[in-house]
Protein backbone atom coordinates (compact mmCIF):
# COMPACT_ATOMS: atom_id res chain seq x y z
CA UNK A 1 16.20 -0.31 2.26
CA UNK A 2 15.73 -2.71 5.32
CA UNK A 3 11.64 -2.92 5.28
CA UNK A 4 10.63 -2.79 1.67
CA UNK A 5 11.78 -5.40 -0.53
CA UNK A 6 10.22 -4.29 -3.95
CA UNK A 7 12.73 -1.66 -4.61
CA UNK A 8 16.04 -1.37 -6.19
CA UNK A 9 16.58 2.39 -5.95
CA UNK A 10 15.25 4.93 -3.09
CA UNK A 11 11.83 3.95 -3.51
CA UNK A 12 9.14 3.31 -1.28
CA UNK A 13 6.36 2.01 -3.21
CA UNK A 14 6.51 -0.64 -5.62
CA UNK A 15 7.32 1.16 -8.95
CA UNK A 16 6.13 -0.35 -12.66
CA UNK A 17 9.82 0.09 -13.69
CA UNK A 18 10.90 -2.43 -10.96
CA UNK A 19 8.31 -4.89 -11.90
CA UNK A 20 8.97 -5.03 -15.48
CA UNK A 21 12.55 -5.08 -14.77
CA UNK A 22 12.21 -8.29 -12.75
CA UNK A 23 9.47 -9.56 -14.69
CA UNK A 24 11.52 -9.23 -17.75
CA UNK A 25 14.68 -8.63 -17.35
CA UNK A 26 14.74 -5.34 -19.00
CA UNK A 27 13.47 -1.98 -19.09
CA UNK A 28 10.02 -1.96 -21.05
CA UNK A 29 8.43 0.82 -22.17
CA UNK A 30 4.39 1.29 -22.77
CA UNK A 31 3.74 3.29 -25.98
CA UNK A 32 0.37 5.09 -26.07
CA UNK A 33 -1.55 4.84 -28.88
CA UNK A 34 -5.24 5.90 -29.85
CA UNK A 35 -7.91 3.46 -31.66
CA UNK A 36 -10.43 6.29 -32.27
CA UNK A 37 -13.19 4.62 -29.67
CA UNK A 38 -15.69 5.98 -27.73
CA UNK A 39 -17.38 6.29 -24.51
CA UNK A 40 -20.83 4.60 -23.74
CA UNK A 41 -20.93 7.93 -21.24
CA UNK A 42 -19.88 9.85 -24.37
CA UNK A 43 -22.50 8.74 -27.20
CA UNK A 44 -25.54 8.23 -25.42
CA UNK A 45 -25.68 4.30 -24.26
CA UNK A 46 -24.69 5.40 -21.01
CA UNK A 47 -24.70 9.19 -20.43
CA UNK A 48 -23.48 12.12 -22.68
CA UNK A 49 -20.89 14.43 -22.51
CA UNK A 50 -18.35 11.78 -21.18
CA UNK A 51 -16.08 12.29 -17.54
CA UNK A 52 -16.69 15.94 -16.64
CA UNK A 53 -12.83 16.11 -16.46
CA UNK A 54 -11.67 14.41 -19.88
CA UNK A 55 -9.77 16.00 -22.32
CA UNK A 56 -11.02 16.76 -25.93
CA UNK A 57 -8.36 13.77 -26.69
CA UNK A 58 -10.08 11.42 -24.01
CA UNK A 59 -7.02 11.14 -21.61
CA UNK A 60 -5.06 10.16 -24.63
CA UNK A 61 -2.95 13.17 -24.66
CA UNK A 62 0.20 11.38 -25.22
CA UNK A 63 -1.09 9.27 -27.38
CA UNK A 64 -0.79 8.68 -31.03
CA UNK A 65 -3.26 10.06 -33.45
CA UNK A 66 -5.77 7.86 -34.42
CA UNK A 67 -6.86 8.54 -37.63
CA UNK A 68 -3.23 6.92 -38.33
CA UNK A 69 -2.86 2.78 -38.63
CA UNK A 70 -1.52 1.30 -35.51
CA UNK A 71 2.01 0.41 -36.96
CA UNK A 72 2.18 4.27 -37.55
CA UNK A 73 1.61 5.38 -34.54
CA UNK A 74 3.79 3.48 -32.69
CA UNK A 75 6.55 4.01 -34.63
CA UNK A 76 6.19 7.63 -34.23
CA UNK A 77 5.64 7.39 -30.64
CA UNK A 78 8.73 5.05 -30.31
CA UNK A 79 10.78 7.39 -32.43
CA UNK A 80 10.47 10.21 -29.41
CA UNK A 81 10.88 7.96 -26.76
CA UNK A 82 14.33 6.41 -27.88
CA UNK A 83 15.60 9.65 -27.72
CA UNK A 84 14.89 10.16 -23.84
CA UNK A 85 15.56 6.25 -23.17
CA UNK A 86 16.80 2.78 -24.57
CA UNK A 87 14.60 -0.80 -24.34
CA UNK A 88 14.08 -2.88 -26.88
CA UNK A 89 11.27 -4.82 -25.06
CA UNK A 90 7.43 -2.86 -25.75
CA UNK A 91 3.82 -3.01 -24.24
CA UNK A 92 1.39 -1.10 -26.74
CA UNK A 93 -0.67 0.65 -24.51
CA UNK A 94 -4.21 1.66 -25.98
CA UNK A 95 -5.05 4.34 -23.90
CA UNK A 96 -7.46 6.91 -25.28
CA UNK A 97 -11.12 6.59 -24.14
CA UNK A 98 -12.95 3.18 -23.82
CA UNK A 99 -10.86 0.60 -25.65
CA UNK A 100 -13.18 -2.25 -25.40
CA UNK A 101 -15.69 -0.50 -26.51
CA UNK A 102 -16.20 -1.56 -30.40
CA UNK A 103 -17.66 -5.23 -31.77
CA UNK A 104 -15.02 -8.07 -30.91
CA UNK A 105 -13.59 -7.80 -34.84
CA UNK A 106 -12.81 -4.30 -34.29
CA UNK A 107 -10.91 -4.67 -31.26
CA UNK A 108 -9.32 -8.38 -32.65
CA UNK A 109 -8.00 -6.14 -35.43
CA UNK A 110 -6.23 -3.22 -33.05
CA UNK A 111 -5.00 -5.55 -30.75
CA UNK A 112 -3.50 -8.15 -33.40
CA UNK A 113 -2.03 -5.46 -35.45
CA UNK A 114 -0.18 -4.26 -31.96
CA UNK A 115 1.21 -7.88 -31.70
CA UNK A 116 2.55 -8.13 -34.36
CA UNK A 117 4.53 -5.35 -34.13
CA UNK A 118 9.14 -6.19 -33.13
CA UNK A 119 9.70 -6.68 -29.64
CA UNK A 120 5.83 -5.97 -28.16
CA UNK A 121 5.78 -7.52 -25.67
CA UNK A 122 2.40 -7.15 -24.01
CA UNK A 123 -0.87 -5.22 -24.08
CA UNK A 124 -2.07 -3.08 -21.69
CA UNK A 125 -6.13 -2.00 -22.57
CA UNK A 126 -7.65 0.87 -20.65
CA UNK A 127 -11.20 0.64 -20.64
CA UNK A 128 -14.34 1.27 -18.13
CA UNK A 129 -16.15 -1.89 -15.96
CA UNK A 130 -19.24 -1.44 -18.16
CA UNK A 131 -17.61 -1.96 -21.13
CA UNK A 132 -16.50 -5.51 -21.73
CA UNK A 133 -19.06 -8.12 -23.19
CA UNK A 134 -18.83 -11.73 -22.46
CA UNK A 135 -17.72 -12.02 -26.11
CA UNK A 136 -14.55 -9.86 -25.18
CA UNK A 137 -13.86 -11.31 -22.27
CA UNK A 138 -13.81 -14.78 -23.90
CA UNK A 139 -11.42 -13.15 -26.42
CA UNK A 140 -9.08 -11.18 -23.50
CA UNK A 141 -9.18 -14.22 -21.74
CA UNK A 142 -7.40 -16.43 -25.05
CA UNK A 143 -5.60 -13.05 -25.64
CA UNK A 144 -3.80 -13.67 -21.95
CA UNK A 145 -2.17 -17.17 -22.93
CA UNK A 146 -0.22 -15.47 -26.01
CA UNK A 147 0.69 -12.17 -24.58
CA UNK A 148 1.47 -10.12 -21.39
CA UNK A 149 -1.82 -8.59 -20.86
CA UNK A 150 -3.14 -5.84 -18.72
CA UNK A 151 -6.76 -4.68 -18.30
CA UNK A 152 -7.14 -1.00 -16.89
CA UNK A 153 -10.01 -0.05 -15.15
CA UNK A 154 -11.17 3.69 -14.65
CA UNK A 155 -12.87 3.56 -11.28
CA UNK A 156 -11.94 6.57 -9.98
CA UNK A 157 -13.36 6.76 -6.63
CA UNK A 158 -15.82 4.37 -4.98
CA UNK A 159 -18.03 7.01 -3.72
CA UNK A 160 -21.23 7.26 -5.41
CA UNK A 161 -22.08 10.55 -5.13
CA UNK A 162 -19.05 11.92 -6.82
CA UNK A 163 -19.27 9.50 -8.99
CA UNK A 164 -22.34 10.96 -10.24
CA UNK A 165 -20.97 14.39 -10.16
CA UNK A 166 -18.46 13.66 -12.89
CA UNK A 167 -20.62 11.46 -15.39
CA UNK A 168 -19.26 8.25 -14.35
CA UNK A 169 -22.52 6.75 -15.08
CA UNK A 170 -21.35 3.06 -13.84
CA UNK A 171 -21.72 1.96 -10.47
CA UNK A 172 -19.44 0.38 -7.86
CA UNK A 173 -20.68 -3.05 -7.75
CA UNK A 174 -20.42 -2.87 -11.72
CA UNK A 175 -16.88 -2.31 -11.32
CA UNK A 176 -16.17 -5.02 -8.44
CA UNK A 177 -18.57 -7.64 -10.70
CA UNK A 178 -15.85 -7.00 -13.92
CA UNK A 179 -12.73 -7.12 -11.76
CA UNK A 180 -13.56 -10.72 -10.21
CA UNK A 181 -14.58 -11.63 -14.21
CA UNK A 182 -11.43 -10.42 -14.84
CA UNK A 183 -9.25 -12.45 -12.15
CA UNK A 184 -11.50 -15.64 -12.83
CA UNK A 185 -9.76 -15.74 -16.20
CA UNK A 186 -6.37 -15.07 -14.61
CA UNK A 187 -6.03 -11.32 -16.26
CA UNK A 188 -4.18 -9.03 -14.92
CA UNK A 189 -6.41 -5.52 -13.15
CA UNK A 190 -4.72 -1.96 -12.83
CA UNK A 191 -7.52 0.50 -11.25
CA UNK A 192 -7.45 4.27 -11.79
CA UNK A 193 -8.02 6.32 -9.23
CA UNK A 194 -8.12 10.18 -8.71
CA UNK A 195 -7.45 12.35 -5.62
CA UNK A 196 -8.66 15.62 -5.25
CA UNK A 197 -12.38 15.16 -6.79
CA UNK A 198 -14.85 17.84 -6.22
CA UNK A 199 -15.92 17.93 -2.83
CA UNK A 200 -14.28 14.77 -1.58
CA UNK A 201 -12.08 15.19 2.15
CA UNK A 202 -9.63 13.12 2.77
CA UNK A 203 -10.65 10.44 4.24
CA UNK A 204 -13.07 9.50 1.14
CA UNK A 205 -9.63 9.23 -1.06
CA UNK A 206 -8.12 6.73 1.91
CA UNK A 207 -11.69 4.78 1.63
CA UNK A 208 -11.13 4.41 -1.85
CA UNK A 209 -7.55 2.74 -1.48
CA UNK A 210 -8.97 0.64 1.31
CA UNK A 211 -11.90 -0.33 -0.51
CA UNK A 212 -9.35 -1.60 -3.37
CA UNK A 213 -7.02 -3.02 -1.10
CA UNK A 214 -9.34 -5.92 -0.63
CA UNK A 215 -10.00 -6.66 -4.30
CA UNK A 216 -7.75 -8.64 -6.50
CA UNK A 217 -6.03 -6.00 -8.00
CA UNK A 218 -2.35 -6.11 -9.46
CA UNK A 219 -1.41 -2.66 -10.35
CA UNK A 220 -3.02 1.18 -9.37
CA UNK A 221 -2.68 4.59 -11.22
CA UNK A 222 -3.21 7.01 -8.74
CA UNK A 223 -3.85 10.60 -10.39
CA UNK A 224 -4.23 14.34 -9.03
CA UNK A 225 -7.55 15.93 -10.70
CA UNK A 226 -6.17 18.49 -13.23
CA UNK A 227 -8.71 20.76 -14.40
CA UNK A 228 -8.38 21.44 -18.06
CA UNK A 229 -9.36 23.76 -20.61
CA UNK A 230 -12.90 23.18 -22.38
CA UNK A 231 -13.60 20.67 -19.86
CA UNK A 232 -17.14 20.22 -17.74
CA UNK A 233 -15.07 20.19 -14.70
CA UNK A 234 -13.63 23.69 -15.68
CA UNK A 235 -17.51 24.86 -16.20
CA UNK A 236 -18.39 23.11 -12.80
CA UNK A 237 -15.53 24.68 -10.96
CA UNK A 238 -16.13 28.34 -12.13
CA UNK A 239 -19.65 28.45 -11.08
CA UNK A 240 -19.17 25.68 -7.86
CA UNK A 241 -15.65 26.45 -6.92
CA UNK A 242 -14.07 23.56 -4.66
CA UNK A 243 -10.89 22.77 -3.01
CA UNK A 244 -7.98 22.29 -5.70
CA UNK A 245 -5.14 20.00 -3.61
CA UNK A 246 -1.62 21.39 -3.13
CA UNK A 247 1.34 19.66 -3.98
CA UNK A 248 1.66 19.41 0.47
CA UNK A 249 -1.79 18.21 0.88
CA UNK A 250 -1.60 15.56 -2.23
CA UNK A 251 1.72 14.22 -1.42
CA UNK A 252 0.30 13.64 2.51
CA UNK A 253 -2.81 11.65 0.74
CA UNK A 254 -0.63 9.72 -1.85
CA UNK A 255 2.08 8.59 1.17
CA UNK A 256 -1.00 7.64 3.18
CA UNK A 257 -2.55 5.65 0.29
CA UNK A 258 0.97 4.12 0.15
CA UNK A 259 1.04 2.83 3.43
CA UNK A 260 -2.51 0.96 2.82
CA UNK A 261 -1.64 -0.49 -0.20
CA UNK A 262 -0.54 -4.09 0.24
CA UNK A 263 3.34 -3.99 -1.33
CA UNK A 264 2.99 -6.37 -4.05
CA UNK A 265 0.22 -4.22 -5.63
CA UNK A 266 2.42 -2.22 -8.92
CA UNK A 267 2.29 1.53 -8.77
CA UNK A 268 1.99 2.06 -12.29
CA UNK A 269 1.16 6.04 -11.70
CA UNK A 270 1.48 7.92 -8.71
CA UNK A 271 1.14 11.48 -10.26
CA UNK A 272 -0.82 13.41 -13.04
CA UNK A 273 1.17 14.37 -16.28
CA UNK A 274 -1.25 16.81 -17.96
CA UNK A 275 -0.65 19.38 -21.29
CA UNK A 276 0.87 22.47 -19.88
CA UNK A 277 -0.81 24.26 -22.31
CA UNK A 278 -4.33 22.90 -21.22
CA UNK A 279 -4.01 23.34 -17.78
CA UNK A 280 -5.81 25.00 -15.86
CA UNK A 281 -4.74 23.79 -12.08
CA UNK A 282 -3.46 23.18 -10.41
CA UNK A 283 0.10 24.50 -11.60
CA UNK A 284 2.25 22.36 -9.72
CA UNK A 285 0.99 19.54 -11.43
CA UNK A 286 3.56 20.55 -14.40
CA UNK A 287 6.51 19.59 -11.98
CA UNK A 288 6.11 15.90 -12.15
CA UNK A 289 9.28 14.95 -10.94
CA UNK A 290 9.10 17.57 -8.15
CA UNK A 291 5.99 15.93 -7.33
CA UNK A 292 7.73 12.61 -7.07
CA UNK A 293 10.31 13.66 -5.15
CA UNK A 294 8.21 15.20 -2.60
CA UNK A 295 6.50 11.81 -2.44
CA UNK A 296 9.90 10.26 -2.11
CA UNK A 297 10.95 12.92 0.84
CA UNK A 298 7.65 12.45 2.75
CA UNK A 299 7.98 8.88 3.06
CA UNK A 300 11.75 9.22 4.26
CA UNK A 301 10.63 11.49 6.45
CA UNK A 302 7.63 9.10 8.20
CA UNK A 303 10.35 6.10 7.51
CA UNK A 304 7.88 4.52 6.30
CA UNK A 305 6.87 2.11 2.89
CA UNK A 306 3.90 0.88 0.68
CA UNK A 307 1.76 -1.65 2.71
CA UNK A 308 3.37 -0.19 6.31
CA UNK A 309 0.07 -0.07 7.69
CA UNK A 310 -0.63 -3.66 6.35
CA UNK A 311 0.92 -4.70 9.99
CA UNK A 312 1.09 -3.12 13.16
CA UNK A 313 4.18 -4.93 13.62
CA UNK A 314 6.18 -2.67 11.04
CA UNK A 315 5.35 0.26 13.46
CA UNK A 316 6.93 -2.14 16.19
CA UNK A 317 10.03 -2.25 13.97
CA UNK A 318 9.96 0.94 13.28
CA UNK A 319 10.54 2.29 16.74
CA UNK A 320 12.57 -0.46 17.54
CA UNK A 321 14.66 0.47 14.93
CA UNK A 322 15.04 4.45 16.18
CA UNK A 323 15.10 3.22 19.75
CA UNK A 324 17.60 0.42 19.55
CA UNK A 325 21.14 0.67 19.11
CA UNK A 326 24.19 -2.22 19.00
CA UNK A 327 25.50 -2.44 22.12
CA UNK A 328 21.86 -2.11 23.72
CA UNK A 329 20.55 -4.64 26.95
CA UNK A 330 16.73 -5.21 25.84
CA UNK A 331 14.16 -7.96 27.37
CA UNK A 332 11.59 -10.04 24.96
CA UNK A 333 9.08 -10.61 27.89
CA UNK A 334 7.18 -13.37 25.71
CA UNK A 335 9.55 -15.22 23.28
CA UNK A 336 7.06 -16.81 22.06
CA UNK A 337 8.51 -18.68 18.91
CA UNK A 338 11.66 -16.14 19.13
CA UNK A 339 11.22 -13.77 15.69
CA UNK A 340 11.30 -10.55 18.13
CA UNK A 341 13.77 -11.71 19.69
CA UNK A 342 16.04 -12.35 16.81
CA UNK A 343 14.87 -9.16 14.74
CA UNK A 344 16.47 -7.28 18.43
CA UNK A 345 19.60 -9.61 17.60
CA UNK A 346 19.88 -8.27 14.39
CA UNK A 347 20.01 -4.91 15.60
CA UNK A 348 22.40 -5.42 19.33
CA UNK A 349 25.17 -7.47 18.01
CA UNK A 350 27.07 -5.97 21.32
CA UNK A 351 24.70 -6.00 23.37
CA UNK A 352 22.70 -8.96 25.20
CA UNK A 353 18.89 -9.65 25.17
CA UNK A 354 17.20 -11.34 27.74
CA UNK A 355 14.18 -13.62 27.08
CA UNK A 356 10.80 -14.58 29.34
CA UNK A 357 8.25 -17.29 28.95
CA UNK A 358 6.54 -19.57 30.94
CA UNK A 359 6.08 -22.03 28.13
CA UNK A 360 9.49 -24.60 27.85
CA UNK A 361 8.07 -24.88 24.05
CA UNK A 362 8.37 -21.07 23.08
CA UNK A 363 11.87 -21.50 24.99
CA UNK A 364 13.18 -24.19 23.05
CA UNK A 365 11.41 -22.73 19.70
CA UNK A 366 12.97 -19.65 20.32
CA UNK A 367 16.74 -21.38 21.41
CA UNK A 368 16.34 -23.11 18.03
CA UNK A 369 15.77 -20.02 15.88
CA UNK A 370 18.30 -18.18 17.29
CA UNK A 371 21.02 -21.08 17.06
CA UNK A 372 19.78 -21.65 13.31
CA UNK A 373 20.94 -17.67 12.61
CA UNK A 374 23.92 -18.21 14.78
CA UNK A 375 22.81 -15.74 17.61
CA UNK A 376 24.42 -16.42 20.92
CA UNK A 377 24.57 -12.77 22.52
CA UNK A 378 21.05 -13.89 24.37
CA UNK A 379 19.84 -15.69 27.96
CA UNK A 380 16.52 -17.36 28.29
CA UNK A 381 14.56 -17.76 31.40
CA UNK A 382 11.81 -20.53 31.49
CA UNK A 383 9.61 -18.08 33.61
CA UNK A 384 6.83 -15.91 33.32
CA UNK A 385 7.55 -12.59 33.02
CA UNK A 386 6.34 -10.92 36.70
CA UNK A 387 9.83 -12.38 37.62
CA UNK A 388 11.26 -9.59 35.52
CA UNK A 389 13.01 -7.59 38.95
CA UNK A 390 14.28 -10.16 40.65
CA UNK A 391 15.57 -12.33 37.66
CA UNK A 392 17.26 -9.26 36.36
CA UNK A 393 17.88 -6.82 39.57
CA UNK A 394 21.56 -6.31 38.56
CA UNK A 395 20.43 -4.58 35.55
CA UNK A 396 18.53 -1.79 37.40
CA UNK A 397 17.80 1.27 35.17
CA UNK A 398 20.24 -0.36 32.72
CA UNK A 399 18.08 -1.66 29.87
CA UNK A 400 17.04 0.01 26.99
CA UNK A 401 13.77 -1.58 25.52
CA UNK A 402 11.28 -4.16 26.56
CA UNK A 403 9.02 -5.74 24.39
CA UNK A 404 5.58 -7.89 25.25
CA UNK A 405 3.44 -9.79 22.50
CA UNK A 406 0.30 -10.47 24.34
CA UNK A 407 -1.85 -13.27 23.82
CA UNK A 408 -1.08 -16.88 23.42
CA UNK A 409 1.69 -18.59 21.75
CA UNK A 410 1.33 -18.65 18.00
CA UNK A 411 0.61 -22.72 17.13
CA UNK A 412 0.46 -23.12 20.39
CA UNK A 413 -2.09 -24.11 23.06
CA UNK A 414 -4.47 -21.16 23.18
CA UNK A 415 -5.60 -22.00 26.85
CA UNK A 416 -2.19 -20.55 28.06
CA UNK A 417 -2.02 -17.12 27.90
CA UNK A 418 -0.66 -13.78 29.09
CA UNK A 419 -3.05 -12.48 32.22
CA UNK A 420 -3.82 -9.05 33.30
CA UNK A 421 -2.50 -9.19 37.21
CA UNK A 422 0.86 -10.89 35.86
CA UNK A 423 0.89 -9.02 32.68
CA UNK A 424 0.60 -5.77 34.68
CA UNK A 425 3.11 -6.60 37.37
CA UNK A 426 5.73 -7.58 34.45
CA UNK A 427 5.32 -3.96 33.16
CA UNK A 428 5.61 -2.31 36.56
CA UNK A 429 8.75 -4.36 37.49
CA UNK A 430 10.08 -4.01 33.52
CA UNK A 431 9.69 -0.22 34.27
CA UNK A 432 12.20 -0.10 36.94
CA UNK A 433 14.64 -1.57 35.12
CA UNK A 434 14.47 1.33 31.87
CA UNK A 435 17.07 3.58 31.14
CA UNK A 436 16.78 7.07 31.17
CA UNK A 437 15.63 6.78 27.30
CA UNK A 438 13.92 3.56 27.61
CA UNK A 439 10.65 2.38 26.54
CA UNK A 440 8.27 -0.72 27.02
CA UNK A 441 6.12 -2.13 23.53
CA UNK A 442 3.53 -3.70 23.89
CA UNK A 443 1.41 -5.26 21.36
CA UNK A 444 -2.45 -6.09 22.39
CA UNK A 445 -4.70 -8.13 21.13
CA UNK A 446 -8.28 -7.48 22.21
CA UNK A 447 -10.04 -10.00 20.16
CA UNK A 448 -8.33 -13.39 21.35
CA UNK A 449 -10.80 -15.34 23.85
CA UNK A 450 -10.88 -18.59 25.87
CA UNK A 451 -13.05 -19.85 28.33
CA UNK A 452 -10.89 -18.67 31.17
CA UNK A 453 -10.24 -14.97 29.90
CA UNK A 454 -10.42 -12.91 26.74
CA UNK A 455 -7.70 -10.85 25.61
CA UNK A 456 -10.62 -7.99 25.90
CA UNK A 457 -10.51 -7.94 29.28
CA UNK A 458 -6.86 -8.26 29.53
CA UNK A 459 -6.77 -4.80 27.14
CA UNK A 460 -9.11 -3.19 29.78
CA UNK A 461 -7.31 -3.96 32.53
CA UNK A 462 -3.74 -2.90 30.95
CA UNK A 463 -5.52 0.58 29.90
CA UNK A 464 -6.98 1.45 33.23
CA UNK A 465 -3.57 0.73 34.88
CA UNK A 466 -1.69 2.68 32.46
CA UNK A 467 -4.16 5.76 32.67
CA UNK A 468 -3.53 5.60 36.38
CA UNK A 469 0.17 5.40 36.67
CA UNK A 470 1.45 6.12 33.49
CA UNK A 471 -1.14 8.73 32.15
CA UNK A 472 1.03 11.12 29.96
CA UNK A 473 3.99 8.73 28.74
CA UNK A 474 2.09 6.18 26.98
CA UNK A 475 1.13 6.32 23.28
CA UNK A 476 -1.45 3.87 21.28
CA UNK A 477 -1.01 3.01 18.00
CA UNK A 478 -3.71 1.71 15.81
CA UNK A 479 -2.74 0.32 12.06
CA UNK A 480 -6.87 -0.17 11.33
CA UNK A 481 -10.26 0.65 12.19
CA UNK A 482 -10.91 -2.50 12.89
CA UNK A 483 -11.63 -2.64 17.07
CA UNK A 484 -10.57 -6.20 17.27
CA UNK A 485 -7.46 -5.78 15.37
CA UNK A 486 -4.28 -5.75 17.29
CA UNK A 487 -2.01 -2.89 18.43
CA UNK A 488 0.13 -1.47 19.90
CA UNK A 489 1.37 1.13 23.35
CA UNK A 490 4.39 2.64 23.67
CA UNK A 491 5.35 3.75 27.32
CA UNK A 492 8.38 5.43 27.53
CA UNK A 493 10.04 6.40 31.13
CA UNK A 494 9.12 9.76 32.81
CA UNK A 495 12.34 12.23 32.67
């Protein structure tokens, strides 16, 4: 795919297989097994009763049983896998319950017996933030130089008041305290996280992903609640009933989770993969791969990728991509340092592009990159860009796209800048010169300032002009909340 450059398949996201695969050169599979733990929300240091939505097993389902020795169970677990796929490279994956959650000999006894075992090549420990002593992490930390190690933390949402609701019994900042313990000593952090908690909207799951996003993090699970026989949840739900996702609404959550997520964070898990037998809801859950498709499909559909949202400039490529076509005439009205202008090269190798700035630096920065990747389908004018008409009259409703990257030139001298009377004649003269499909892009930034102007004012300016003239063919785009974070207008031409 042309965006998304942790893939080797049809996916989107940035799949576990296709980091283990580069990591180590092979498929690697994780074999569950169970250490017969507890919970410190399960036997009374913490709470009782454990997560309101756990499993008599302790989301260990699939794993081995543990009143077996290690070795045992992951032969038998290995046994059924080899007969759906072949690897000879292994991560023992303790996975039931709270697996740091026994005195340091304990746990040095599980983990080196796992070790030990042919072609393991790594551990990967589920366990809670509230459950790892200083004495353990000393021990995970000498663990890390032997072995491929992986700590995974059950967070499950960062809201505090649904955390509460399903016996969480840790708090956030517990959580955010253990993950920078974790990264101090250079170990690896996958967080669990679950959509579709009682009472939580959408926007609470997209917090959660956002709130992670700025952590240190190196891998996510991201489940769909599954209510299961025997469970609290089950009680909770027949007396309290709430809103049980379906497979539409999750797979619109998940692809917008997807586009948060920065790309080099692993998607370990992007669906649940509960008991049919157990289950409760919802059903469509036991379609896992029809899940995954529709994930897959969705994503296709937006033409979009994990960490899409990370830039507002992938949006800018996007359109550009739908918009432009090979033998297309387009205009880069600020060069700047000339990576627009070549990513439009990429894309018209018929066609001609013709570059504006008033800086001779961004000209000859821009001639250089475009030499340097042999480009030569391109004219530059050492101008600013309210000469647009008359520079270009001979091209008169002949161009196809015209781009602007307000501002000042990156590494440049921030006391020259694009200015809202020019800026706004540019895109008035620029307009005459569209196609009948044409558009103008322009990319704002409102939080840039200098003595002589502020890139606010220039934003207020450009909006009040384009609500005037242009009122129903222009569209904003926002990738953030953030007000002072750029973006970007679309303003197509008026059929």
């Amino acid at each position: 795919m042309k965006h998304f450059k942790y893939t080797d398949g049809n996916k989107r996201y940035h799949t576990l297989d296709y980091f283990y695969k580069n990591k180590f050169n092979s498929k690697v599979f994780k074999v569950s097994l169970n250490a017969g733990f507890s919970c410190p929300n399960l036997d009374g240091t913490k709470g009782t009763g454990g997560c309101i939505y756990c499993s008599k097993d302790g989301s260990g389902d699939y794993a081995g049983n543990p009143c077996e020795p290690i070795q045992e169970q992951f032969n038998k677990i290995l046994e059924i896998m080899k007969k759906k796929w072949d690897s000879d490279k292994y991560i023992a994956y303790f996975q039931a319950r709270t697996n740091t959650y026994a005195p340091l000999s304990i746990l040095q006894e599980k983990y080196e017996a796992a070790l030990k075992l042919p072609n393991v090549i790594g551990l990967s420990i589920a366990t809670r933030p509230d459950a790892i002593s200083n004495e353990c992490l000393d021990y995970l930390e000498e663990l890390n130089t032997r072995t491929y190690l992986t700590i995974e933390l059950g967070l499950q949402t960062i809201h505090e008041q649904t955390s509460n609701l399903i016996n969480r019994c840790h708090s956030l900042e517990c959580f955010t305290n253990m993950v920078k313990e974790l990264r101090k000593r250079k170990i690896n952090v996958v967080v669990h996280i679950i959509n579709g908690l009682p009472y939580e909207t959408k926007e609470m799951m997209l917090d959660t992903v956002k709130y992670l996003n700025r952590l240190d993090i190196q891998g996510i699970k991201i489940h769909m609640l599954h209510m299961l026989k025997g469970t609290k949840l089950y009680e909770l739900y027949q007396h309290h009933p709430f809103h049980i996702l379906t497979r539409e609404e999750y797979t619109d959550i998940v692809c917008d989770q997807l586009e948060l997520l920065r790309p080099e964070i692993v998607i370990h898990r992007i669906t649940g993969d509960p008991k049919e037998d157990d289950l409760i809801e919802p059903k469509w859950l036991t379609k896992k791969f029809g899940v995954l498709n529709e994930i897959d499909k969705e994503l296709k559909r937006r033409d979009t990728y994990q960490g899409f949202q990370k830039s507002i400039f992938n949006k800018t490529h996007q359109i550009i991509d739908h918009q432009v076509k090979k033998n297309d005439l387009v205009i880069d009205a600020t060069v700047g340092n000339g990576y627009d202008s070549l990513y439009l090269l990429d894309i018209i190798t018929e066609g001609t592009l013709f570059g504006f700035d008033i800086q001779e630096v961004a000209i000859n920065n821009t001639n250089k990159l475009l030499h340097q990747h042999q480009k030569t389908n391109y004219k530059l004018f050492n101008i600013g860009h309210e000469h647009l008409l008359e520079t270009l009259h001979h091209y008169q409703h002949k161009i196809s796209l015209i781009i602007f990257n307000l501002g000042y030139l990156p590494n440049g001298n921030k006391n020259i800048r694009t200015k809202p009377n020019t800026t706004i004649k540019a895109i008035d003269q620029g307009y005459q010169l569209l196609n009948k499909k044409g558009m103008i892009l322009i990319t704002v930034y409102p939080d840039e300032s200098n003595k002589n102007t502020t890139g606010k004012e220039e934003e207020q300016v450009l909006l009040k002009h384009l609500q005037e003239h242009y009122a129903h063919q222009y569209t904003i785009y926002h990738n953030t909340d953030n007000p002072k974070a750029p973006y970007l207008i679309q303003l197509k031409i008026e059929n």
